[in-house]
C-alpha atoms as a PDB file:
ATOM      1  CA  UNK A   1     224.289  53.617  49.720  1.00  0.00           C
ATOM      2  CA  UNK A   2     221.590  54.679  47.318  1.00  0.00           C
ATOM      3  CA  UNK A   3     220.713  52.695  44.363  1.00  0.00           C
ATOM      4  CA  UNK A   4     219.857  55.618  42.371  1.00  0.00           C
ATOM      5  CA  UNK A   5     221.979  58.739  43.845  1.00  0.00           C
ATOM      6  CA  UNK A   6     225.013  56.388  43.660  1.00  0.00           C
ATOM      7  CA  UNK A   7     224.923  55.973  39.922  1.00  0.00           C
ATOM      8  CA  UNK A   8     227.346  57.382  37.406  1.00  0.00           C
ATOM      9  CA  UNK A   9     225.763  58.986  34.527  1.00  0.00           C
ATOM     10  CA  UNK A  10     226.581  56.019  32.740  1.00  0.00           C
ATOM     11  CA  UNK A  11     225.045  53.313  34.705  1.00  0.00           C
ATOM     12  CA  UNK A  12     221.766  55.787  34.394  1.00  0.00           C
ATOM     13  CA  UNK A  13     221.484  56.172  31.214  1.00  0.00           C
ATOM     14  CA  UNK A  14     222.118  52.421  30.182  1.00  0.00           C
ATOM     15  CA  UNK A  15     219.403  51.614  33.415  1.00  0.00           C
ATOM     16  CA  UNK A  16     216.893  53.874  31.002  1.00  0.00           C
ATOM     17  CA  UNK A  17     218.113  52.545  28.189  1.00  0.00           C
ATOM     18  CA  UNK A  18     216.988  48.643  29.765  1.00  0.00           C
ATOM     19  CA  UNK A  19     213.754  49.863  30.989  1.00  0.00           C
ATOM     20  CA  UNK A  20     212.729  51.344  27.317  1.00  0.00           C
ATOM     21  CA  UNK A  21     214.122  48.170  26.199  1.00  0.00           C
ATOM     22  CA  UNK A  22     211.771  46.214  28.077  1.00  0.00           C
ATOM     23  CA  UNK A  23     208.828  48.706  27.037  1.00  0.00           C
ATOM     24  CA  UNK A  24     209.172  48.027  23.040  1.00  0.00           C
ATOM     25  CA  UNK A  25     209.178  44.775  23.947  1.00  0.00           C
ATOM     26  CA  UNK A  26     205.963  44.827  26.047  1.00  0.00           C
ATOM     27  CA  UNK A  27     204.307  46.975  22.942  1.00  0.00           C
ATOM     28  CA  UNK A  28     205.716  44.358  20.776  1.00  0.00           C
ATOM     29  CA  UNK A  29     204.026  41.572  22.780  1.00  0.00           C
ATOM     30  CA  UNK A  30     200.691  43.870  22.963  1.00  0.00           C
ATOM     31  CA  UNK A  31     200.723  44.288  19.095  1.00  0.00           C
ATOM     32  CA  UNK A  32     201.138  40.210  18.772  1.00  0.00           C
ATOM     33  CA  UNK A  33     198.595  39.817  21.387  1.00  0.00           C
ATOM     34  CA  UNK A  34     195.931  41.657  19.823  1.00  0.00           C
ATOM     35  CA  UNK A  35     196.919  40.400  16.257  1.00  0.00           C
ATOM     36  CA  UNK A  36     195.920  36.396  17.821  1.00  0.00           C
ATOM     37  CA  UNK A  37     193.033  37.843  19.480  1.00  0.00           C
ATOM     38  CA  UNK A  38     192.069  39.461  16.688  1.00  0.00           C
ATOM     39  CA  UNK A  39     192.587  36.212  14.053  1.00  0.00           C
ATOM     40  CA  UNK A  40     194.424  39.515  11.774  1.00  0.00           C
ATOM     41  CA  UNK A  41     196.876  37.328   9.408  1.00  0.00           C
ATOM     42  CA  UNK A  42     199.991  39.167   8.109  1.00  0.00           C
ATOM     43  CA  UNK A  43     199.285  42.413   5.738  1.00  0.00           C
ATOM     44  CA  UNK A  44     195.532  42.974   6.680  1.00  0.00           C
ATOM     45  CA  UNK A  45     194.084  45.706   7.776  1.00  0.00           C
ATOM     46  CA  UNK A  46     191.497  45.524  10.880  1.00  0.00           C
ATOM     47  CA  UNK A  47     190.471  48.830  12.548  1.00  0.00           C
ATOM     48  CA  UNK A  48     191.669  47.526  16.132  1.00  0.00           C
ATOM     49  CA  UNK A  49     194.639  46.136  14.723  1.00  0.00           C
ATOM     50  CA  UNK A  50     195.561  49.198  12.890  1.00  0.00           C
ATOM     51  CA  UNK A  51     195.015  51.094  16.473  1.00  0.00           C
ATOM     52  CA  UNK A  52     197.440  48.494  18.234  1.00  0.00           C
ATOM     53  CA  UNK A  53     200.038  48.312  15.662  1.00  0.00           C
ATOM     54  CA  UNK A  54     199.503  52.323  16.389  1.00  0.00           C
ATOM     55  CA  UNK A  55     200.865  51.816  19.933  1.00  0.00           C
ATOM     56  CA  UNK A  56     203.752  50.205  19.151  1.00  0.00           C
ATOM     57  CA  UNK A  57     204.989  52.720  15.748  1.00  0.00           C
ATOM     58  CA  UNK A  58     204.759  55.746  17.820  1.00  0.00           C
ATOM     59  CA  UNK A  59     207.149  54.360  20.557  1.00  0.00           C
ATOM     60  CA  UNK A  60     209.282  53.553  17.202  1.00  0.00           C
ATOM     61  CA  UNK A  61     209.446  56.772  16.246  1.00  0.00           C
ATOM     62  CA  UNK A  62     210.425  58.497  19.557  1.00  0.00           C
ATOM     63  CA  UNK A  63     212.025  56.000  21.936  1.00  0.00           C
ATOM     64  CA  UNK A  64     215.145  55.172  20.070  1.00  0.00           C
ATOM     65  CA  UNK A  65     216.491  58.663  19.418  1.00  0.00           C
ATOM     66  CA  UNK A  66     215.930  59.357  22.803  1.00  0.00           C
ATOM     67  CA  UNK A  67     217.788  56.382  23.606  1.00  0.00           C
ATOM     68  CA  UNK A  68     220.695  57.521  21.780  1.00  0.00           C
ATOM     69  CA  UNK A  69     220.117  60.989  23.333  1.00  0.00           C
ATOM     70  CA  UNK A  70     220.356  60.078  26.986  1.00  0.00           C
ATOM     71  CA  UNK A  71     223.119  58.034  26.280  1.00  0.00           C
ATOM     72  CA  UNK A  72     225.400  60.743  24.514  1.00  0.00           C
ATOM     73  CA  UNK A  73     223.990  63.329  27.691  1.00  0.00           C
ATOM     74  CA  UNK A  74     226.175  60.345  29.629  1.00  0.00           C
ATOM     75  CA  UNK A  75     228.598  59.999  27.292  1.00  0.00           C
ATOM     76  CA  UNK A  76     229.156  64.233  28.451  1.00  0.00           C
ATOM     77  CA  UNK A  77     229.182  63.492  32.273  1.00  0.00           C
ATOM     78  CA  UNK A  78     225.819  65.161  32.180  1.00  0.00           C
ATOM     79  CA  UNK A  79     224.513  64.867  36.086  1.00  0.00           C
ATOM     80  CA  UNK A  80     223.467  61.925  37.128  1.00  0.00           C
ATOM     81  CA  UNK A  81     219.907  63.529  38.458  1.00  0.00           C
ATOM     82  CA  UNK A  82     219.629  65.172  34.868  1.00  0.00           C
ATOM     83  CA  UNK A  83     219.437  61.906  33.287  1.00  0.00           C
ATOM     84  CA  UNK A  84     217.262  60.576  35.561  1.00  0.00           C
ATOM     85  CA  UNK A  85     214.907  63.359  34.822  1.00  0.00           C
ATOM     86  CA  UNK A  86     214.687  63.109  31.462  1.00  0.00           C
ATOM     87  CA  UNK A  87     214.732  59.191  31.722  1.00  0.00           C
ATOM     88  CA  UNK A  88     211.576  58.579  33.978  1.00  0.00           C
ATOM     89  CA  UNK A  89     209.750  61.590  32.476  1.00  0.00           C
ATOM     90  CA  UNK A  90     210.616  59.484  29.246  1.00  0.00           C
ATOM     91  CA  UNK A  91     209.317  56.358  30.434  1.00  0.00           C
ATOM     92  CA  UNK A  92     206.187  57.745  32.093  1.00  0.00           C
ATOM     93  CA  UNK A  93     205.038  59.522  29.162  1.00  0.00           C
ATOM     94  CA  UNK A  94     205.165  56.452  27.090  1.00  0.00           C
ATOM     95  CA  UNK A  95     203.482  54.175  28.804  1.00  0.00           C
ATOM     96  CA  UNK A  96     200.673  56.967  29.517  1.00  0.00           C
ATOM     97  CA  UNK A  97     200.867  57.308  25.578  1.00  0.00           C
ATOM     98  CA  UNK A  98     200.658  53.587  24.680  1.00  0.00           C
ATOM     99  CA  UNK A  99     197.605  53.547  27.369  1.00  0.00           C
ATOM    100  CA  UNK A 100     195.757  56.080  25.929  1.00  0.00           C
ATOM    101  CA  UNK A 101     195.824  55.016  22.414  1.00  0.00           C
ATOM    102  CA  UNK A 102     195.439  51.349  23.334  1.00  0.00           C
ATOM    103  CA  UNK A 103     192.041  52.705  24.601  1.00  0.00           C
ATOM    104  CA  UNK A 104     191.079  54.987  22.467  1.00  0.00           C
ATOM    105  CA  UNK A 105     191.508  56.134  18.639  1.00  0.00           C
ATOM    106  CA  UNK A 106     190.356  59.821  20.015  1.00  0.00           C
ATOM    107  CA  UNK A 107     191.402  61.955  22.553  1.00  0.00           C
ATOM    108  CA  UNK A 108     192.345  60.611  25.753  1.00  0.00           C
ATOM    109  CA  UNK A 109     194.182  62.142  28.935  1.00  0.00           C
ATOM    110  CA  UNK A 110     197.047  59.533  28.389  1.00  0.00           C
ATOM    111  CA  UNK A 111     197.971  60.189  25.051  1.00  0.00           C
ATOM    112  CA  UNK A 112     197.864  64.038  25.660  1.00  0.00           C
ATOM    113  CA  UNK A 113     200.025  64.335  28.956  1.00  0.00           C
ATOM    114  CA  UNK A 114     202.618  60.657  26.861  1.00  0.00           C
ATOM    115  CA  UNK A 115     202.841  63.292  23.538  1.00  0.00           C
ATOM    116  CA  UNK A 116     203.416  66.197  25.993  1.00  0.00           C
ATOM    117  CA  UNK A 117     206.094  64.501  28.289  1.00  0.00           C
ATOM    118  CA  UNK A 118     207.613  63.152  25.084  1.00  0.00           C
ATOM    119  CA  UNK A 119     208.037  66.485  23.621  1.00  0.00           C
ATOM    120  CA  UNK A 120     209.905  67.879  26.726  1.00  0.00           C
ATOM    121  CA  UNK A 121     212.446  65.064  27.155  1.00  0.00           C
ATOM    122  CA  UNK A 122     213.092  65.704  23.378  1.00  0.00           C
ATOM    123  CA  UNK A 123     214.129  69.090  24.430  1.00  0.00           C
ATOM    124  CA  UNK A 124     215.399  68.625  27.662  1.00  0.00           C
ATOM    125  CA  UNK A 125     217.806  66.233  26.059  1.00  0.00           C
ATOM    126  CA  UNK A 126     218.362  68.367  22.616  1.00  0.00           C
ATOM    127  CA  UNK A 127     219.015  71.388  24.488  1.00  0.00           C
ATOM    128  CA  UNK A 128     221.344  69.624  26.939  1.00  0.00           C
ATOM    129  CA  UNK A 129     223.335  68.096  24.140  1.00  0.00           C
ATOM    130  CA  UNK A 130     224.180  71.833  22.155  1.00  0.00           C
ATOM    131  CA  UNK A 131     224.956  73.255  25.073  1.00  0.00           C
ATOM    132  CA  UNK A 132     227.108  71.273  26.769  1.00  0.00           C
ATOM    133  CA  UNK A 133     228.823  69.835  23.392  1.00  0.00           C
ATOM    134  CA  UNK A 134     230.909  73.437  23.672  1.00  0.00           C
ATOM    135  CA  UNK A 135     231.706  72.880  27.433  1.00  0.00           C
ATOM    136  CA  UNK A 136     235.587  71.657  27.374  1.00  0.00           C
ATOM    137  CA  UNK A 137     235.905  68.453  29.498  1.00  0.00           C
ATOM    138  CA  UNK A 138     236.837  68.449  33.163  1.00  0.00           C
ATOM    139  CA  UNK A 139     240.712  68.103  34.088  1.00  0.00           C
END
């Protein structure tokens, strides 16, 4: 038995779903973290705060629609391997995005290849939802 060629598309998704779970809450702790550290009280502004807060917003604005993306690619019996695809690319690219930018305000490898991987899971997963909303269901 195979842990992950045994899954339904189902179990996938939600086992993406947990580890992106567990990721916002990591940034979450980072962005707490650095706000001790840092001695930034509530509603000020500090340039390394602003970059850490940073890390966490753009997971905000990405992970949870592709949350609810991989789990409606489920909720069409998409193939199990398809959501796997699009779920570690997913994960991957956000940690290599919340690296980069946790290390740098500029440019940096991480953020370019996290924004790059980002952008194909969101169409990956947008493409895979039109096209298979019009395919009728199986028996």
């Amino acid at each position: 038995m195979n842990l992950f060629t045994d899954m339904t598309a189902t179990h996938a998704a939600a086992f993406y779903v947990g580890l992106l779970i567990v990721l916002m809450l990591g940034l979450k702790m980072y962005v707490g973290n650095r706000r001790g550290k840092l001695k930034v009280p509530s509603g000020e502004t500090h340039p390394e705060f602003n970059r850490a807060t940073r890390v966490q917003l753009n997971a905000v604005e990405d992970v949870p629609v592709l949350m609810v993306g991989i789990m409606a690619l489920a909720a069409l019996n998409m193939p199990t391997w398809y959501i796997h695809m699009v779920g570690v690319t997913l994960l991957v690219s956000r940690i290599l995005h919340a690296w980069g930018l946790a290390g740098s305000s500029g440019f940096s490898p991480g953020r370019l290849i996290g924004t790059a991987g980002t952008m194909l899971v969101y169409l990956a997963v947008a493409g895979a939802l039109l096209v298979h909303s019009f395919v009728p269901p199986h028996g």
